[in-house]
C-alpha atoms as a PDB file:
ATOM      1  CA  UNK A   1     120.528 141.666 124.320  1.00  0.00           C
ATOM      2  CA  UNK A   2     121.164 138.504 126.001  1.00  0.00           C
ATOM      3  CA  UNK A   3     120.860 135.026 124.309  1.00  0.00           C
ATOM      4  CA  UNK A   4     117.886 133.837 126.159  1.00  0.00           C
ATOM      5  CA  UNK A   5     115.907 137.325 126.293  1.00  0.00           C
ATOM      6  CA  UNK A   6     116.025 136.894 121.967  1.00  0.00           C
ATOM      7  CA  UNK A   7     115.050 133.390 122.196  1.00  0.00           C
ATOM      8  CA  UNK A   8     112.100 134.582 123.894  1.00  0.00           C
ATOM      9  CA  UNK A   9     111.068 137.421 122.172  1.00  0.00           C
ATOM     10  CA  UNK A  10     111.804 135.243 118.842  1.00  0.00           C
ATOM     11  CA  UNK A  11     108.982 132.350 120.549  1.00  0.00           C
ATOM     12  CA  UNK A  12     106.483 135.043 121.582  1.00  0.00           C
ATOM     13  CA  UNK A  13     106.536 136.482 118.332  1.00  0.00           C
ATOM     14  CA  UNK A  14     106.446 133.533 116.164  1.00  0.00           C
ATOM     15  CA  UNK A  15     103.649 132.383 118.599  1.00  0.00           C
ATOM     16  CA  UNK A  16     101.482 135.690 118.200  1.00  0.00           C
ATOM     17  CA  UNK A  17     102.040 135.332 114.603  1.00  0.00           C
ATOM     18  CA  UNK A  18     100.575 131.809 114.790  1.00  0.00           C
ATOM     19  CA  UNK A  19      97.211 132.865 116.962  1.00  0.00           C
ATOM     20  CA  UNK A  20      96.775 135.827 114.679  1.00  0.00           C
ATOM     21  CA  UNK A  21      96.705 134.010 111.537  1.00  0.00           C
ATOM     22  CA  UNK A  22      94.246 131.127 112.927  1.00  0.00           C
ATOM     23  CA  UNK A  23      91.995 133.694 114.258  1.00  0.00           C
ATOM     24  CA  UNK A  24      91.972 135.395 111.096  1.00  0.00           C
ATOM     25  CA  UNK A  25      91.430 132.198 109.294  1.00  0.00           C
ATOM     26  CA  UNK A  26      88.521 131.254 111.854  1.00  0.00           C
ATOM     27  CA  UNK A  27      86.850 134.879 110.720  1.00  0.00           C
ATOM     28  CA  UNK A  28      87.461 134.559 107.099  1.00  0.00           C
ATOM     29  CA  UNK A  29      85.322 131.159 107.469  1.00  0.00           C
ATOM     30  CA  UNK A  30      82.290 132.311 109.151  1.00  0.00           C
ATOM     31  CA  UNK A  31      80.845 133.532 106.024  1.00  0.00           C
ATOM     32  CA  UNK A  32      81.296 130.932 103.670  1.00  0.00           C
ATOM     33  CA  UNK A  33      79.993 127.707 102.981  1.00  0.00           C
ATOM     34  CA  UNK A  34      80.868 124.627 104.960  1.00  0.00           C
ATOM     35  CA  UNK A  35      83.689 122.787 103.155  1.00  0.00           C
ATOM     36  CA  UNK A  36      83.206 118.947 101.262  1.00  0.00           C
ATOM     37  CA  UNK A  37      83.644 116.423 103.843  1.00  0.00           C
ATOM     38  CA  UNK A  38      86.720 115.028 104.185  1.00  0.00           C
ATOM     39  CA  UNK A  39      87.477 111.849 102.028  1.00  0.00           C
ATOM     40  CA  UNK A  40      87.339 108.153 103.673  1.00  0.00           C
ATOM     41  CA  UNK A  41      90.509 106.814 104.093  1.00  0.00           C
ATOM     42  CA  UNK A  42      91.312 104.578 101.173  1.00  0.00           C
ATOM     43  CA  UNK A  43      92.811 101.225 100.763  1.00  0.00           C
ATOM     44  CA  UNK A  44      95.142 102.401  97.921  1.00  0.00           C
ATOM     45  CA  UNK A  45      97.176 104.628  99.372  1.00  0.00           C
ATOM     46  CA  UNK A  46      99.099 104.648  96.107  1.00  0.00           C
ATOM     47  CA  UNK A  47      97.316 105.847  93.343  1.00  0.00           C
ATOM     48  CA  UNK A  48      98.211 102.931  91.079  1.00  0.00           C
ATOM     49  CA  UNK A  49      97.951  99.931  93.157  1.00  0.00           C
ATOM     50  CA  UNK A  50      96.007  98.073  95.396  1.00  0.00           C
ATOM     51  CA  UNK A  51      97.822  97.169  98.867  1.00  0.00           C
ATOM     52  CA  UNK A  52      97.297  93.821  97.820  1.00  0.00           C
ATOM     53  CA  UNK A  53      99.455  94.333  94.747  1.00  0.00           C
ATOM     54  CA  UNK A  54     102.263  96.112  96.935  1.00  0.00           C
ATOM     55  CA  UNK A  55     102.351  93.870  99.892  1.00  0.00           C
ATOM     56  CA  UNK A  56     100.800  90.333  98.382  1.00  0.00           C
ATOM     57  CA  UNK A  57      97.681  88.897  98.094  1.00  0.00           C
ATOM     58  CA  UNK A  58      97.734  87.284 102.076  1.00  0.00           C
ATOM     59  CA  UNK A  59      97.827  91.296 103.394  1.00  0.00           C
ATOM     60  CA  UNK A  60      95.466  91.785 106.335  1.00  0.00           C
ATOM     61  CA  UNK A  61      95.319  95.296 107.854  1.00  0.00           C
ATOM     62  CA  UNK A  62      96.960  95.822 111.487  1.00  0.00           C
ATOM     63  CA  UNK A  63      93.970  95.251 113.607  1.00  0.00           C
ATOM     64  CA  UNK A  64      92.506  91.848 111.575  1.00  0.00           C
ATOM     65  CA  UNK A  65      96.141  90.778 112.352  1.00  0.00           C
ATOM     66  CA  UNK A  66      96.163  91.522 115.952  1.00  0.00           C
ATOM     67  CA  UNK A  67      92.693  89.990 116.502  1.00  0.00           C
ATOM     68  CA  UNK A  68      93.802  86.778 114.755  1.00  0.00           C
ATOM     69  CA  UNK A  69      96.928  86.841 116.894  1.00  0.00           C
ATOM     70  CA  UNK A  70      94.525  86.732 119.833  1.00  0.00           C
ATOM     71  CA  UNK A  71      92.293  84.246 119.025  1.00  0.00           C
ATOM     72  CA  UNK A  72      95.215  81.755 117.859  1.00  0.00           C
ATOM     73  CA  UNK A  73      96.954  82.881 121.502  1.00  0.00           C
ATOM     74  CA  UNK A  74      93.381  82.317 123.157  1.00  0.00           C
ATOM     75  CA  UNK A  75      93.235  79.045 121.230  1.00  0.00           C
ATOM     76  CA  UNK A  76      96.332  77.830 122.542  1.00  0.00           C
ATOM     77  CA  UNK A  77      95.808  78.848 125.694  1.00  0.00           C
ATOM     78  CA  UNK A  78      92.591  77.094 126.245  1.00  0.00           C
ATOM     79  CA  UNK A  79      94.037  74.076 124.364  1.00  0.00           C
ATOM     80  CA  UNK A  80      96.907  74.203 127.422  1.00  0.00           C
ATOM     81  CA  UNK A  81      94.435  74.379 129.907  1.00  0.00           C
ATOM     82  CA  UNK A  82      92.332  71.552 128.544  1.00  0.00           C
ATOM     83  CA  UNK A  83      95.446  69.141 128.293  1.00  0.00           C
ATOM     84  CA  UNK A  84      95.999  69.871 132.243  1.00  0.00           C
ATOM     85  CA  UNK A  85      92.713  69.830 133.106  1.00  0.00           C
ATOM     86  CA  UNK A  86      92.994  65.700 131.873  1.00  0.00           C
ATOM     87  CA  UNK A  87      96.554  65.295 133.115  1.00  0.00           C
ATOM     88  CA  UNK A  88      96.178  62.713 136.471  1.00  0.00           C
ATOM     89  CA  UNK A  89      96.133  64.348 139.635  1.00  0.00           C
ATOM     90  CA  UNK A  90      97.765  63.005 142.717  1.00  0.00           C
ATOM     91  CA  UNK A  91      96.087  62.907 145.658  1.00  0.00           C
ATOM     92  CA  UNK A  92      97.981  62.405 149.244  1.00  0.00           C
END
Protein backbone atom coordinates (compact mmCIF):
# COMPACT_ATOMS: atom_id res chain seq x y z
CA UNK A 1 0.00 0.00 0.00
CA UNK A 2 1.08 3.45 -0.42
CA UNK A 3 2.50 5.66 2.44
CA UNK A 4 -0.33 8.02 2.69
CA UNK A 5 -3.29 5.38 2.09
CA UNK A 6 -1.67 3.62 5.72
CA UNK A 7 -1.45 6.89 7.31
CA UNK A 8 -5.00 7.13 6.75
CA UNK A 9 -6.32 3.99 7.50
CA UNK A 10 -3.88 4.13 10.73
CA UNK A 11 -5.97 7.87 11.69
CA UNK A 12 -9.41 6.43 10.90
CA UNK A 13 -8.81 3.59 12.96
CA UNK A 14 -7.23 5.08 15.90
CA UNK A 15 -10.10 7.67 15.58
CA UNK A 16 -13.00 4.95 15.57
CA UNK A 17 -11.25 3.42 18.39
CA UNK A 18 -11.44 6.76 20.24
CA UNK A 19 -15.46 7.41 19.53
CA UNK A 20 -16.11 3.81 20.42
CA UNK A 21 -14.58 3.85 23.71
CA UNK A 22 -16.24 7.37 24.77
CA UNK A 23 -19.52 6.14 23.67
CA UNK A 24 -19.10 3.14 25.59
CA UNK A 25 -17.95 5.09 28.53
CA UNK A 26 -21.03 7.58 28.08
CA UNK A 27 -23.36 4.15 28.32
CA UNK A 28 -21.57 2.57 31.13
CA UNK A 29 -22.45 5.99 33.07
CA UNK A 30 -26.06 6.27 32.58
CA UNK A 31 -26.76 3.90 35.27
CA UNK A 32 -24.75 4.92 38.00
CA UNK A 33 -24.62 7.55 40.37
CA UNK A 34 -23.45 11.04 39.58
CA UNK A 35 -19.76 11.32 40.53
CA UNK A 36 -18.31 13.77 43.77
CA UNK A 37 -17.90 17.14 42.46
CA UNK A 38 -14.82 18.05 41.38
CA UNK A 39 -12.40 19.62 44.04
CA UNK A 40 -11.82 23.62 44.19
CA UNK A 41 -8.69 24.51 42.99
CA UNK A 42 -6.31 24.89 45.89
CA UNK A 43 -3.74 27.35 46.87
CA UNK A 44 -1.16 24.61 47.71
CA UNK A 45 -0.55 23.10 44.78
CA UNK A 46 2.19 21.21 46.59
CA UNK A 47 1.08 19.09 49.15
CA UNK A 48 3.56 20.36 51.73
CA UNK A 49 3.67 23.99 51.32
CA UNK A 50 1.85 26.97 51.06
CA UNK A 51 2.66 29.18 47.80
CA UNK A 52 3.64 31.62 50.18
CA UNK A 53 6.36 29.36 51.54
CA UNK A 54 7.57 28.49 47.85
CA UNK A 55 7.46 31.85 46.28
CA UNK A 56 7.73 34.38 49.55
CA UNK A 57 5.53 35.94 51.70
CA UNK A 58 4.85 39.26 49.06
CA UNK A 59 3.18 36.44 46.39
CA UNK A 60 -0.01 37.80 44.84
CA UNK A 61 -1.79 35.55 42.31
CA UNK A 62 -1.65 36.63 38.44
CA UNK A 63 -4.79 38.60 38.23
CA UNK A 64 -4.32 40.75 41.84
CA UNK A 65 -0.98 41.51 40.04
CA UNK A 66 -2.35 42.63 36.82
CA UNK A 67 -5.10 44.72 38.47
CA UNK A 68 -2.49 46.47 40.66
CA UNK A 69 -0.41 47.00 37.53
CA UNK A 70 -3.44 48.88 36.23
CA UNK A 71 -4.34 50.95 38.82
CA UNK A 72 -0.55 52.10 39.46
CA UNK A 73 -0.54 52.65 35.31
CA UNK A 74 -4.05 54.47 35.74
CA UNK A 75 -2.48 56.37 38.63
CA UNK A 76 0.26 57.60 36.69
CA UNK A 77 -1.54 58.34 33.96
CA UNK A 78 -3.99 60.59 35.59
CA UNK A 79 -1.11 62.05 37.66
CA UNK A 80 0.43 63.01 33.88
CA UNK A 81 -2.61 64.44 32.87
CA UNK A 82 -3.11 66.52 35.98
CA UNK A 83 0.54 68.01 35.77
CA UNK A 84 -0.47 69.23 32.03
CA UNK A 85 -3.65 70.17 32.78
CA UNK A 86 -1.63 73.08 35.26
CA UNK A 87 1.27 73.51 32.86
CA UNK A 88 0.73 77.42 31.29
CA UNK A 89 -0.85 77.57 28.11
CA UNK A 90 0.07 79.99 25.41
CA UNK A 91 -2.33 81.76 23.79
CA UNK A 92 -1.61 83.66 20.24
Amino acid sequence: MESMTLLTVAVALIGSIHIAERVASVFAAKGKVEAAPAATKRNAWYCFFKMSSLLGPDWKPLEERERDQNKMRNTRRDERRQQQARRPRLYA
